[in-house]
PDB file of N, CA and C in Angstrom:
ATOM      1  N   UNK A   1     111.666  62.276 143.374  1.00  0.00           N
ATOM      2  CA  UNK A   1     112.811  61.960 144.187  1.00  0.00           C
ATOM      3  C   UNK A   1     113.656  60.877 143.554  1.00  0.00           C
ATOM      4  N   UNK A   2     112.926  59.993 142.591  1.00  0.00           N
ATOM      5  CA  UNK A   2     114.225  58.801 142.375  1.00  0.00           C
ATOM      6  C   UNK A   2     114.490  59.399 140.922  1.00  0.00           C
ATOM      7  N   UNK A   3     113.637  60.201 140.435  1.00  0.00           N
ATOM      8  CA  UNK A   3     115.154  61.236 139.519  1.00  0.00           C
ATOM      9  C   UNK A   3     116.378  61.689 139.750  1.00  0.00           C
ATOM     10  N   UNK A   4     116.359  62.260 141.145  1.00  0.00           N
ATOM     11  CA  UNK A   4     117.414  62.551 141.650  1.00  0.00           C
ATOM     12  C   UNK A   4     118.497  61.367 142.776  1.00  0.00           C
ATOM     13  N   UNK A   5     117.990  60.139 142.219  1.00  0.00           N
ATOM     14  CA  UNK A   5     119.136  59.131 142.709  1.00  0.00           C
ATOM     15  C   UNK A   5     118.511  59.251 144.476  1.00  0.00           C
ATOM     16  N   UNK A   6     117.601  59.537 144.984  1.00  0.00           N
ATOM     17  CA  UNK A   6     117.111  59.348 146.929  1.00  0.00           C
ATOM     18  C   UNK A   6     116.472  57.819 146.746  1.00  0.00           C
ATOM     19  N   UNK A   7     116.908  57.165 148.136  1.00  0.00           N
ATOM     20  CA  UNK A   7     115.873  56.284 148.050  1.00  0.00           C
ATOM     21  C   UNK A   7     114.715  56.877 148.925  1.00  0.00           C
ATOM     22  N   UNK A   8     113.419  56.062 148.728  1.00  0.00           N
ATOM     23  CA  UNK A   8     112.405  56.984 149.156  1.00  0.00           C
ATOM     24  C   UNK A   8     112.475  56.717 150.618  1.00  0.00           C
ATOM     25  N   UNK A   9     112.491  57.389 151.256  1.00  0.00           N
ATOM     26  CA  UNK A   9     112.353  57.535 153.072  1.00  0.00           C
ATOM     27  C   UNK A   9     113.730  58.441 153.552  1.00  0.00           C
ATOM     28  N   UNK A  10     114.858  58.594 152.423  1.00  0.00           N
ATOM     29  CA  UNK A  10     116.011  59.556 152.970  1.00  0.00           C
ATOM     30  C   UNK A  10     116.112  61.025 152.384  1.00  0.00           C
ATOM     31  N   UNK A  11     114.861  61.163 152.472  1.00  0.00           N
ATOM     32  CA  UNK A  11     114.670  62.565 152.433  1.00  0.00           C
ATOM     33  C   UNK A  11     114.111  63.389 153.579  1.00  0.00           C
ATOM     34  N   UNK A  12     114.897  64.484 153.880  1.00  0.00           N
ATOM     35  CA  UNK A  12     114.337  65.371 154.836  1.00  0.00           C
ATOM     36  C   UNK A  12     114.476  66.871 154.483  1.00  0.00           C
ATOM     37  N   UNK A  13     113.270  67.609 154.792  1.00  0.00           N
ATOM     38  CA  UNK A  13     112.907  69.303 154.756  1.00  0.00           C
ATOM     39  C   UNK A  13     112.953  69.393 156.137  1.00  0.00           C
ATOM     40  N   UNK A  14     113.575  70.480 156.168  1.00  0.00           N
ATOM     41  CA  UNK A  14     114.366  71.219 157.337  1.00  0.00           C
ATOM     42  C   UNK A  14     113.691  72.644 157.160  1.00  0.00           C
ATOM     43  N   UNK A  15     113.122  72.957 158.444  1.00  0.00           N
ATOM     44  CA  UNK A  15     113.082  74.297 158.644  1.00  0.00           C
ATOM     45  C   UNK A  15     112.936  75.224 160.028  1.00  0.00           C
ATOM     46  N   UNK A  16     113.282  76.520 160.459  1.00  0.00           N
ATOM     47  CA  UNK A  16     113.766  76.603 161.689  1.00  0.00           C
ATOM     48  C   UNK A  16     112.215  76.918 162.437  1.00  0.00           C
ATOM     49  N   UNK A  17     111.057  77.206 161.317  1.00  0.00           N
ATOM     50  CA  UNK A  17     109.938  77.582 162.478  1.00  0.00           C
ATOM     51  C   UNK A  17     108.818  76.212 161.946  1.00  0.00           C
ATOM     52  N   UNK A  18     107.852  75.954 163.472  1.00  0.00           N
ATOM     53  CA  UNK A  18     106.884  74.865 163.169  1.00  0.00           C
ATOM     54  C   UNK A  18     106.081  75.428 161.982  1.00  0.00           C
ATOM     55  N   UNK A  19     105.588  76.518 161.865  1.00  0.00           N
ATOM     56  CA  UNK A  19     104.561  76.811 161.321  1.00  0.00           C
ATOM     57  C   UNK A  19     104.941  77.018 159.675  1.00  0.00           C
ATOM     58  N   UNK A  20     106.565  76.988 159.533  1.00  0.00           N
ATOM     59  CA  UNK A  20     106.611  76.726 158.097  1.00  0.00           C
ATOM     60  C   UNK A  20     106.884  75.741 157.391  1.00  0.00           C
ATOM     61  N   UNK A  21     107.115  74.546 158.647  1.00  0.00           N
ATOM     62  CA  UNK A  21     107.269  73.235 158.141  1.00  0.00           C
ATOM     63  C   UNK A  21     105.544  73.023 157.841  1.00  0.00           C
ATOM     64  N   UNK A  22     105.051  72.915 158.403  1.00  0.00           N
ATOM     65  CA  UNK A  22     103.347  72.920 157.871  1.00  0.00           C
ATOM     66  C   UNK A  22     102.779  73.360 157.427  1.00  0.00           C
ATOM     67  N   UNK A  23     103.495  74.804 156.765  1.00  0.00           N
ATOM     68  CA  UNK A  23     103.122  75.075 154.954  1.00  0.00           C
ATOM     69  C   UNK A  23     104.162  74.140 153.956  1.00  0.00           C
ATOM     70  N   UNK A  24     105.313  73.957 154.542  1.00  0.00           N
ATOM     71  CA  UNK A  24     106.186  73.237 153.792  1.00  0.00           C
ATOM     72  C   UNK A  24     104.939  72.116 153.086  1.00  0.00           C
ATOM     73  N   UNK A  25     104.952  71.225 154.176  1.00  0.00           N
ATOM     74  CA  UNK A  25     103.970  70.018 153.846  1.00  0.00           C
ATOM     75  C   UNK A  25     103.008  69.934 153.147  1.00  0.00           C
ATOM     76  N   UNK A  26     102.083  71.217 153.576  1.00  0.00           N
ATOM     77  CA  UNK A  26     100.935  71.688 152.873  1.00  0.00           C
ATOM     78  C   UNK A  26     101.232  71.682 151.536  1.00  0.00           C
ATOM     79  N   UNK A  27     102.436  72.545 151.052  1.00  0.00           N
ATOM     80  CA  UNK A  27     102.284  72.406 149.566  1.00  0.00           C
ATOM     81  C   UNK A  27     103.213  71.282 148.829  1.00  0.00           C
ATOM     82  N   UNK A  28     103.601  70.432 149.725  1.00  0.00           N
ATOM     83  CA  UNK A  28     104.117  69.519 148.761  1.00  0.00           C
ATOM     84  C   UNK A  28     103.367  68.485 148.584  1.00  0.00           C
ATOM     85  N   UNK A  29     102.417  68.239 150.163  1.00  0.00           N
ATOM     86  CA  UNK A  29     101.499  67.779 149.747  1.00  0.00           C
ATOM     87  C   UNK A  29     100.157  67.773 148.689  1.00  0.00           C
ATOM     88  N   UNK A  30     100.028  69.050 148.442  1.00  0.00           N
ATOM     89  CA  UNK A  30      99.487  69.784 146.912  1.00  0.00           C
ATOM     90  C   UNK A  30      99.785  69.528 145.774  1.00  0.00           C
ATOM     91  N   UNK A  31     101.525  69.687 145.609  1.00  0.00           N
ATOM     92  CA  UNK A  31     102.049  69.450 144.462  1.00  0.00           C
ATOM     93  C   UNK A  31     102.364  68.031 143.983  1.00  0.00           C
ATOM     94  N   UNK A  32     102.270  66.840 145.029  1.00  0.00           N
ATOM     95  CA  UNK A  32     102.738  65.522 144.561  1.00  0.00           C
ATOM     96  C   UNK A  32     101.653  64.519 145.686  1.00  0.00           C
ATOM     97  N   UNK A  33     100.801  65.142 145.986  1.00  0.00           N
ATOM     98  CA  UNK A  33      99.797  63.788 146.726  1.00  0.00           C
ATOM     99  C   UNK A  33     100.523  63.222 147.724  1.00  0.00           C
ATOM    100  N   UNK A  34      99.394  62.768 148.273  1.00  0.00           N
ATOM    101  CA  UNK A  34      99.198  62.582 149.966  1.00  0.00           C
ATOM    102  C   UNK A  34     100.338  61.120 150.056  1.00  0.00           C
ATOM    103  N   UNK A  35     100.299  60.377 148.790  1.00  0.00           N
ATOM    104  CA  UNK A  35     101.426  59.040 149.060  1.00  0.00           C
ATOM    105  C   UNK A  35     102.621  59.971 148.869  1.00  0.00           C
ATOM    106  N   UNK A  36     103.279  60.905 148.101  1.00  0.00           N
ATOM    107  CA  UNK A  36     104.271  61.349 147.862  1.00  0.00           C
ATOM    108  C   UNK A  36     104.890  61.517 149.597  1.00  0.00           C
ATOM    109  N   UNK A  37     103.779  62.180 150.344  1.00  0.00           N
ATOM    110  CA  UNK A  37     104.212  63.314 151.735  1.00  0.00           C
ATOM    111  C   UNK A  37     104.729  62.256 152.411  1.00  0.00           C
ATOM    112  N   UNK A  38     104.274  60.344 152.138  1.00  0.00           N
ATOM    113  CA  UNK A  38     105.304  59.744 153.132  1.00  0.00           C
ATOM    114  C   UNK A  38     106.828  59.503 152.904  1.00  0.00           C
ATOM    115  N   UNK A  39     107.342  59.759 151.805  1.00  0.00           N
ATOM    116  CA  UNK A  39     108.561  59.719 151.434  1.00  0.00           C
ATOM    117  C   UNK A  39     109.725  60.669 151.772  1.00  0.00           C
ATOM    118  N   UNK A  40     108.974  61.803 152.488  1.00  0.00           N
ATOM    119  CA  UNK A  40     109.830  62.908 152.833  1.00  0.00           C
ATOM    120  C   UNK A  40     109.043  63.383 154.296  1.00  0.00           C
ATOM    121  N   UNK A  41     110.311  63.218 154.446  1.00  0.00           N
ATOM    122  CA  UNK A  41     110.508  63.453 156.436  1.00  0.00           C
ATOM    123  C   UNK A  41     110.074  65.176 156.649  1.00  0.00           C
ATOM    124  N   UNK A  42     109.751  65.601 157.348  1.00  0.00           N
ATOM    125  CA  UNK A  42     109.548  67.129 157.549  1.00  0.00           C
ATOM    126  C   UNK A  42     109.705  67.503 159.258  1.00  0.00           C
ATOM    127  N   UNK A  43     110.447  68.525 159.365  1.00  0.00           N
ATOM    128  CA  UNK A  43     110.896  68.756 160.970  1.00  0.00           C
ATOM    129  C   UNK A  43     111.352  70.233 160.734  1.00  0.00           C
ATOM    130  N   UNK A  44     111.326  70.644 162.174  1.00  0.00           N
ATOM    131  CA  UNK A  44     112.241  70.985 162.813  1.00  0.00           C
ATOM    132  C   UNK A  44     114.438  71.751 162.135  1.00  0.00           C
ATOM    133  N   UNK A  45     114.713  72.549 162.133  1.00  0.00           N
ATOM    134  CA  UNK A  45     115.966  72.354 162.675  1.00  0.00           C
ATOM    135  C   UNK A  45     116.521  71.844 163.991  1.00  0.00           C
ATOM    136  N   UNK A  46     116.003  72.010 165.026  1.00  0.00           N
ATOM    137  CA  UNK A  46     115.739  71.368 166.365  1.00  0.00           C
ATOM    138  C   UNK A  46     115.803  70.207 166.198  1.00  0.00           C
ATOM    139  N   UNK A  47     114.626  69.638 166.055  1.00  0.00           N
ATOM    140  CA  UNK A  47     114.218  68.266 166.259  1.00  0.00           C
ATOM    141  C   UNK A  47     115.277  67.667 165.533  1.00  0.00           C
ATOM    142  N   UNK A  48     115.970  68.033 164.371  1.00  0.00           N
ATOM    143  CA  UNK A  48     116.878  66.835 163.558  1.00  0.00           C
ATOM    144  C   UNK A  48     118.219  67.322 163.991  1.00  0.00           C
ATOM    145  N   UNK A  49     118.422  68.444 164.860  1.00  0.00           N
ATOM    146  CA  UNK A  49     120.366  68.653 165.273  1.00  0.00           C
ATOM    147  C   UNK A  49     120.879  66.805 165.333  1.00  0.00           C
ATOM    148  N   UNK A  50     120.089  65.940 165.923  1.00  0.00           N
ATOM    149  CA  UNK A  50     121.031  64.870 166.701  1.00  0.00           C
ATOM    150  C   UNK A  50     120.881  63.566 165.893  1.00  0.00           C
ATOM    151  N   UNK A  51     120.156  63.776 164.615  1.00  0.00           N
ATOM    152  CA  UNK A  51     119.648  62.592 163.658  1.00  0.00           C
ATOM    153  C   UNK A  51     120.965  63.425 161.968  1.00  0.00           C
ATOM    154  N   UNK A  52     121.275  62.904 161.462  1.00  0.00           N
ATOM    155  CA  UNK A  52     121.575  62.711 160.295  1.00  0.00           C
ATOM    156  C   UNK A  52     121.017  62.159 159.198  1.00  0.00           C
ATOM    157  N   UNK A  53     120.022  62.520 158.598  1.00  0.00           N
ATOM    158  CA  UNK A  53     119.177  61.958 157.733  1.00  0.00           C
ATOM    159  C   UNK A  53     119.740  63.126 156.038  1.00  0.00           C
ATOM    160  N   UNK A  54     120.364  62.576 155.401  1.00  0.00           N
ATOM    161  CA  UNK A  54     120.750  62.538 154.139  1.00  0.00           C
ATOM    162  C   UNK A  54     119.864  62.251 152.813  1.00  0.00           C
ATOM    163  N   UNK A  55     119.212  63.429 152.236  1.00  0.00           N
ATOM    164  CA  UNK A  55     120.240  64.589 151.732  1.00  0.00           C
ATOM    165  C   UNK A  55     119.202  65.556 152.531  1.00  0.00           C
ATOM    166  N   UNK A  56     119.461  66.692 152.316  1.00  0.00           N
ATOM    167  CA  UNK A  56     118.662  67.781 152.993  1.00  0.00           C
ATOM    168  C   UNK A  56     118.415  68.964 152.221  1.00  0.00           C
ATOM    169  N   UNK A  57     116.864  69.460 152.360  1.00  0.00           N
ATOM    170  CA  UNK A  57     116.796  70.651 151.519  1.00  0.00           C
ATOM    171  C   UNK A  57     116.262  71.541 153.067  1.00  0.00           C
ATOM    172  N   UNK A  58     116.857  72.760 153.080  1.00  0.00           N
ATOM    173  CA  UNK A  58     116.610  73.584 153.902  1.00  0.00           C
ATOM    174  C   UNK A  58     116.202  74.925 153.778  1.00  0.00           C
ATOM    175  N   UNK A  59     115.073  75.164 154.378  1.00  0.00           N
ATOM    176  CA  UNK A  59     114.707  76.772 154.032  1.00  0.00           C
ATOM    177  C   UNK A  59     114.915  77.778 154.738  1.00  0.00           C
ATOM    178  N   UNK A  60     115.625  78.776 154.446  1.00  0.00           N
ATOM    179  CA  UNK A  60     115.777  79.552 155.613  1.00  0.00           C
ATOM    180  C   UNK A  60     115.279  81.209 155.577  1.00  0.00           C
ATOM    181  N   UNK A  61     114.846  81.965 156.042  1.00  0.00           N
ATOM    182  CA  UNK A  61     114.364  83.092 156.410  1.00  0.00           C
ATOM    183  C   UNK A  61     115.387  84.147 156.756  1.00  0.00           C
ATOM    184  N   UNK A  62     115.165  85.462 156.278  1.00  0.00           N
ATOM    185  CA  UNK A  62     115.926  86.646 156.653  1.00  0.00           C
ATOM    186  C   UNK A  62     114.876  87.971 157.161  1.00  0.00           C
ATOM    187  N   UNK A  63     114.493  88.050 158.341  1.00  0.00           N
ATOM    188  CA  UNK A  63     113.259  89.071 159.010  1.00  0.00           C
ATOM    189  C   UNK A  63     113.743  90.193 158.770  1.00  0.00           C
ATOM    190  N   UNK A  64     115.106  90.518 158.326  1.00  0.00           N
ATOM    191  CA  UNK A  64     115.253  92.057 157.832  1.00  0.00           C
ATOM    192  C   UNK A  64     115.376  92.481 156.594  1.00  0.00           C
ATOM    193  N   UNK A  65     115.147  91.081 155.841  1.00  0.00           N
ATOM    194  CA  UNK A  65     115.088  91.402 154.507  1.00  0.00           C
ATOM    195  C   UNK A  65     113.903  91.737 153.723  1.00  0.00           C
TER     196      UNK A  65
END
């Protein structure tokens, strides 16, 4: 993350179902360790409509694709 110029805590993963924010986590927690997972926020599209937390990576799903 401070490759890419974030300070650590203004990061947030966005996604519209619970259960893929907690694979989200799962594997980032995999790929960069359990101190990495406190630096990045994980939610909801829901939960963050009314927060602005900058920058955002978002995943999104297509069920007919």
């Amino acid at each position: 993350m401070q490759a890419h110029g974030a300070e650590v805590g203004k990061v947030a993963v966005l996604s519209p179902y619970k259960a893929q924010v907690a694979a989200l986590e799962r594997a980032f927690r995999a790929a960069h360790g359990a101190a990495a997972l406190a630096a990045v926020e994980f939610g909801t599209v829901d939960g963050f409509q009314a927060r602005r937390p900058p920058p955002r990576a978002t995943r999104a799903t297509c069920a007919a694709c």
